[in-house]
N, C-alpha and C. Protein backbone atom coordinates (compact mmCIF):
# COMPACT_ATOMS: atom_id res chain seq x y z
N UNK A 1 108.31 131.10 102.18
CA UNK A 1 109.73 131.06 102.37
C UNK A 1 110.41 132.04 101.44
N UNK A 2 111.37 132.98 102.15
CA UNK A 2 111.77 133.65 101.22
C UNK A 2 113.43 133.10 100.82
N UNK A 3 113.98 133.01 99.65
CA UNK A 3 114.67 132.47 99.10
C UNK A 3 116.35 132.81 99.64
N UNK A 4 116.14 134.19 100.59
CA UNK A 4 117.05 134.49 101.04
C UNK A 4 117.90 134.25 102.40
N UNK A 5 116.53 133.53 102.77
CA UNK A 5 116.72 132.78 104.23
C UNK A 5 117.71 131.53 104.17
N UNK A 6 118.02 131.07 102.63
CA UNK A 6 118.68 129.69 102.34
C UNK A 6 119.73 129.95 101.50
N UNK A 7 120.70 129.09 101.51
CA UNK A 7 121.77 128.74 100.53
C UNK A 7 121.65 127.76 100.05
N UNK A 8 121.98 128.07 98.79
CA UNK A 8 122.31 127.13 97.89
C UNK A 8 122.03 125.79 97.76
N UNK A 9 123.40 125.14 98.89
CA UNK A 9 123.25 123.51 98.90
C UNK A 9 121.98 123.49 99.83
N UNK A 10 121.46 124.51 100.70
CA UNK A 10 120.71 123.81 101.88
C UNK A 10 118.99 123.70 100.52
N UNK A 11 119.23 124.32 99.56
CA UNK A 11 117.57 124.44 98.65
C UNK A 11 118.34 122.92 98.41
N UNK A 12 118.99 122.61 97.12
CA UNK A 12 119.57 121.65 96.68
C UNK A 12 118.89 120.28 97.08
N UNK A 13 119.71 120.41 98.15
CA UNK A 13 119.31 119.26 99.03
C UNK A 13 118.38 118.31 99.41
N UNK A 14 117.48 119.72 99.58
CA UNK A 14 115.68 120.02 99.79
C UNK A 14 115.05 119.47 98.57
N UNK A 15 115.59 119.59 97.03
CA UNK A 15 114.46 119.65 95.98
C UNK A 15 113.69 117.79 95.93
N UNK A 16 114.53 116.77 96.20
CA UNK A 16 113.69 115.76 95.98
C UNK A 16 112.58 115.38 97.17
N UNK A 17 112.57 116.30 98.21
CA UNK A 17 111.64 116.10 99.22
C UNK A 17 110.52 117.30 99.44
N UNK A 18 111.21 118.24 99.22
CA UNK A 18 110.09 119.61 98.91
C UNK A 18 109.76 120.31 97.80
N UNK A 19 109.05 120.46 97.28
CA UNK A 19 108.84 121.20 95.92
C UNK A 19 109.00 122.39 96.04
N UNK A 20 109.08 122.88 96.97
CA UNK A 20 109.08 124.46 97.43
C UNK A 20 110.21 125.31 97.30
N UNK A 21 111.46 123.92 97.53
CA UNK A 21 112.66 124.64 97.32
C UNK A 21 113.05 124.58 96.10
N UNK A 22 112.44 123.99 95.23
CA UNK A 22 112.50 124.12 94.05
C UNK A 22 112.38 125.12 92.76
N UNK A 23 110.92 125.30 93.65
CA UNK A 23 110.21 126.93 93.31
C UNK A 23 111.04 128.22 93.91
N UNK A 24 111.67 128.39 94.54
CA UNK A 24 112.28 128.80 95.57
C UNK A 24 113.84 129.21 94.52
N UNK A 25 114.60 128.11 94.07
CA UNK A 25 116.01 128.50 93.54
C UNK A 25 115.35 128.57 92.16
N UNK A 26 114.12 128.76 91.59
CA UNK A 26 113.84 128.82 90.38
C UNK A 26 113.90 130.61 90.53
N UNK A 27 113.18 130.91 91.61
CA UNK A 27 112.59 132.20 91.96
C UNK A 27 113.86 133.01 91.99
N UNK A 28 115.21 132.21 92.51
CA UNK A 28 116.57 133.07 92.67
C UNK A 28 117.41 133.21 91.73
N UNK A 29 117.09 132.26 90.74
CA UNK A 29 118.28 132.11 89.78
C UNK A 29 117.50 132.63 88.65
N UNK A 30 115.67 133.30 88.19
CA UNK A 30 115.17 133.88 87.48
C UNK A 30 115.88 135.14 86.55
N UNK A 31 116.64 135.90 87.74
CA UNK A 31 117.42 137.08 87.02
C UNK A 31 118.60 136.69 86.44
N UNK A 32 119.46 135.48 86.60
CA UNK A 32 120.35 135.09 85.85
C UNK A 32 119.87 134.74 84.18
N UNK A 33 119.19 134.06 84.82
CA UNK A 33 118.63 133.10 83.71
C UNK A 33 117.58 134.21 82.61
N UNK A 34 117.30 135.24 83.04
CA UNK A 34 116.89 136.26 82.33
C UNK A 34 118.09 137.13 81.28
N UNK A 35 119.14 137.38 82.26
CA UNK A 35 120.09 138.52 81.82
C UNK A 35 121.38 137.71 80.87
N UNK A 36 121.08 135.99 80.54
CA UNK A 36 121.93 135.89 79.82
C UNK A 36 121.20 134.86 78.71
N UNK A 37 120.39 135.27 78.89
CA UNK A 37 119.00 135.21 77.87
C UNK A 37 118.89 136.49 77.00
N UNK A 38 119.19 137.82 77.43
CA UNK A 38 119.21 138.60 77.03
C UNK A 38 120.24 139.34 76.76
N UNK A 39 121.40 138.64 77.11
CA UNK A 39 122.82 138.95 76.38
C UNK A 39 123.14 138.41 75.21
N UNK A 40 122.76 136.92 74.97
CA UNK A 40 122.91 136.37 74.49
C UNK A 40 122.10 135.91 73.07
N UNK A 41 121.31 136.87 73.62
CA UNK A 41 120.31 137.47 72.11
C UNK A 41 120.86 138.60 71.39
N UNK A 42 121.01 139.46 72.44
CA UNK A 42 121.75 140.57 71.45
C UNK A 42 122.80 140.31 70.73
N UNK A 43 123.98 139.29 71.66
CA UNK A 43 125.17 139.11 70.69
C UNK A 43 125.02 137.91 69.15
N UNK A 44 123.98 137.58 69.67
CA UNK A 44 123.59 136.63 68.55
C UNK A 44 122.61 137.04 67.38
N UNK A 45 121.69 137.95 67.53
CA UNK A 45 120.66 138.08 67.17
C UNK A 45 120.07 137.00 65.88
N UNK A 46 119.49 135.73 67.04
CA UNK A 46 119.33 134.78 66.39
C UNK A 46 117.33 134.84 65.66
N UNK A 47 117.97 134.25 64.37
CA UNK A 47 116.66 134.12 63.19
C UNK A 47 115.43 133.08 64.09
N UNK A 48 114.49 133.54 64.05
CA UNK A 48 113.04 132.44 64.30
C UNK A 48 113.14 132.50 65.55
N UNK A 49 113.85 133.08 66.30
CA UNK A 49 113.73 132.57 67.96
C UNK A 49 113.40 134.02 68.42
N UNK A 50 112.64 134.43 69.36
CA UNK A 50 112.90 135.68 69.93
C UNK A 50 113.29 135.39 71.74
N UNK A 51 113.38 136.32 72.77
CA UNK A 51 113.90 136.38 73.49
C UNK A 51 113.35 135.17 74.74
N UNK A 52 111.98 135.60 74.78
CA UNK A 52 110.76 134.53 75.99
C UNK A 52 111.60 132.96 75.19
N UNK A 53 111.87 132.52 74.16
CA UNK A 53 112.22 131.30 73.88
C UNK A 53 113.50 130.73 74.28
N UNK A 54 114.57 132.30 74.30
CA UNK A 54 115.82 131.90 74.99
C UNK A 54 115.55 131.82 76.68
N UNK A 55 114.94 132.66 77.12
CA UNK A 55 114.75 132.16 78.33
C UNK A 55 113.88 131.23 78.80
N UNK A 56 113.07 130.30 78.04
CA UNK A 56 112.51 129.28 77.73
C UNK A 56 113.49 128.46 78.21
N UNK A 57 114.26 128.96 77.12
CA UNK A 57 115.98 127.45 77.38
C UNK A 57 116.68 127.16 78.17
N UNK A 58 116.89 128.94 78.66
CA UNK A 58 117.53 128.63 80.51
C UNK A 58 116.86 128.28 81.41
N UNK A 59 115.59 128.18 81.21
CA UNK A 59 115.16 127.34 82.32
C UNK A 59 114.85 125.70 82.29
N UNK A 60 114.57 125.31 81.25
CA UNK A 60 115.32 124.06 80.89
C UNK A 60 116.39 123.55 81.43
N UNK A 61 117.57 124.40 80.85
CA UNK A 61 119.23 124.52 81.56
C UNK A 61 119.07 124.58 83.07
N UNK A 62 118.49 125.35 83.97
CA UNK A 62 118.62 125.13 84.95
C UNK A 62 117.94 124.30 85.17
N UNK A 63 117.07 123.83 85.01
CA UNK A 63 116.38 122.25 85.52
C UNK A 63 117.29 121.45 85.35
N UNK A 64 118.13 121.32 83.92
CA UNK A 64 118.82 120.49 84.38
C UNK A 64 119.77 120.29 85.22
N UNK A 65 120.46 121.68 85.23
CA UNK A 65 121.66 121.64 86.68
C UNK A 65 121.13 121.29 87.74
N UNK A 66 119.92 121.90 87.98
CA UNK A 66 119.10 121.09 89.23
C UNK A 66 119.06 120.01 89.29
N UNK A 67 118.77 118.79 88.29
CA UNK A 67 118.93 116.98 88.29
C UNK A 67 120.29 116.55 88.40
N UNK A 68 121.04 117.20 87.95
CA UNK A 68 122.43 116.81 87.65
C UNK A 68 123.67 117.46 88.28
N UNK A 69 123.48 118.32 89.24
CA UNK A 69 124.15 118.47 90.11
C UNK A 69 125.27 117.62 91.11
N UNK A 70 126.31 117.45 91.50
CA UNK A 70 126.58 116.43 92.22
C UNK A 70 128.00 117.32 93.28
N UNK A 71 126.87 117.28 93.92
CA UNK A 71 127.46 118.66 94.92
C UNK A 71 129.35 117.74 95.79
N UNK A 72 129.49 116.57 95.59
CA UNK A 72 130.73 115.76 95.69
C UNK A 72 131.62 116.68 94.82
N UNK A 73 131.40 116.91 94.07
CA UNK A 73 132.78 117.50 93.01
C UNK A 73 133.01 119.00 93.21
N UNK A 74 133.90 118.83 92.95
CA UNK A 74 134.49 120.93 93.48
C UNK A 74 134.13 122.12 92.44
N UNK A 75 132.31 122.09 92.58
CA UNK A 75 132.36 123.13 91.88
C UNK A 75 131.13 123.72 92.85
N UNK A 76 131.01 125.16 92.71
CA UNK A 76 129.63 125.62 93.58
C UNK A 76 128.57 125.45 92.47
N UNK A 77 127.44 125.33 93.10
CA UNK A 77 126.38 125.29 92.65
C UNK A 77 125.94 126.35 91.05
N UNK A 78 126.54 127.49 91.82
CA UNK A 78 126.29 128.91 90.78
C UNK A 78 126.98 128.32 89.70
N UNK A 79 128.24 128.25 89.88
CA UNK A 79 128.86 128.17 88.64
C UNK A 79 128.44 126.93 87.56
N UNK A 80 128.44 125.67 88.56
CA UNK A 80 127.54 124.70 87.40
C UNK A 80 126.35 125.26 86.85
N UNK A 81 125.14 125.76 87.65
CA UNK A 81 123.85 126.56 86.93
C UNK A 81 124.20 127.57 86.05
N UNK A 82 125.09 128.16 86.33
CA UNK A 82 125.04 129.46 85.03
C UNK A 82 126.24 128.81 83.75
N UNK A 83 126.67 127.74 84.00
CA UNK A 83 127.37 126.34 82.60
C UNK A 83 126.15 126.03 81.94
N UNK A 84 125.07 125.50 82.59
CA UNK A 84 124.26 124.56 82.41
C UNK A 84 123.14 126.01 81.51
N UNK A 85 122.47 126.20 82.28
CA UNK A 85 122.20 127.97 81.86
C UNK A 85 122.63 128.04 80.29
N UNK A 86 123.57 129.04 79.94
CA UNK A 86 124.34 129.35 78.72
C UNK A 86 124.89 128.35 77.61
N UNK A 87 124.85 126.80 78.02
CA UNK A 87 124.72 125.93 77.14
C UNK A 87 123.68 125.90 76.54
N UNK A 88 122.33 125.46 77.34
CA UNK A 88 121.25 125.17 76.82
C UNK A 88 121.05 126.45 75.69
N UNK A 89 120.89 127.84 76.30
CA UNK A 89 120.88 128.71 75.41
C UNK A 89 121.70 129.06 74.21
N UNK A 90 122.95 128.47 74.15
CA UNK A 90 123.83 128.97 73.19
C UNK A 90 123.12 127.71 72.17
N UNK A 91 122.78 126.83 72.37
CA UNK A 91 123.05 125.55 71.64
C UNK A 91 121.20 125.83 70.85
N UNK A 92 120.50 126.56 71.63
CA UNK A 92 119.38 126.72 70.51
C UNK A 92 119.40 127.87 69.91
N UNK A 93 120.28 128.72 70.30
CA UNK A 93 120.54 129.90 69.31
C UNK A 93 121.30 129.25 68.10
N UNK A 94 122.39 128.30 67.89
CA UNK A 94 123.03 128.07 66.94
C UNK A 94 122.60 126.73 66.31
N UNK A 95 121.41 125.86 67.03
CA UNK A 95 121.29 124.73 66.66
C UNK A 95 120.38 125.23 65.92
């Protein structure tokens, strides 16, 4: 399955019954979750951590937007994942 064949809510939807779509919005949201992993190193240039660990964190972060999603409330998907995203990461750069 290529990741482009689907949107958003239709992976979403999918993750507690297929694992695939799981793998799938991991596979799409990789370059986010890379490029503010790597913004967010440079502007920080945080002690003991190097970069593979911040993006360690966004994917954490997006797992969790993935559990905790609640597609009822008025936000798109992106924008909760790339909240969820840049928390996790900001919070082990400064924690």
């Amino acid at each position: 399955m290529n990741y482009k064949d689907f949107n958003d809510y239709e992976l979403v939807s999918q993750i507690t019954e297929n694992e695939e779509a799981t793998d799938i919005l991991f596979e799409k949201y990789r370059p986010l979750i890379y490029s503010t992993a790597k913004r967010l190193y440079a502007e920080n240039n945080p002690s003991g951590l190097d970069l593979n660990d911040l993006v360690q964190e966004g994917m954490i972060g997006f797992s969790v937007a993935l559990s905790t999603y609640n597609e009822h409330k008025d936000t798109l998907f992106f924008t909760y994942a790339k909240k969820c995203i840049e928390t996790k990461i900001i919070s082990a750069v400064v924690g």
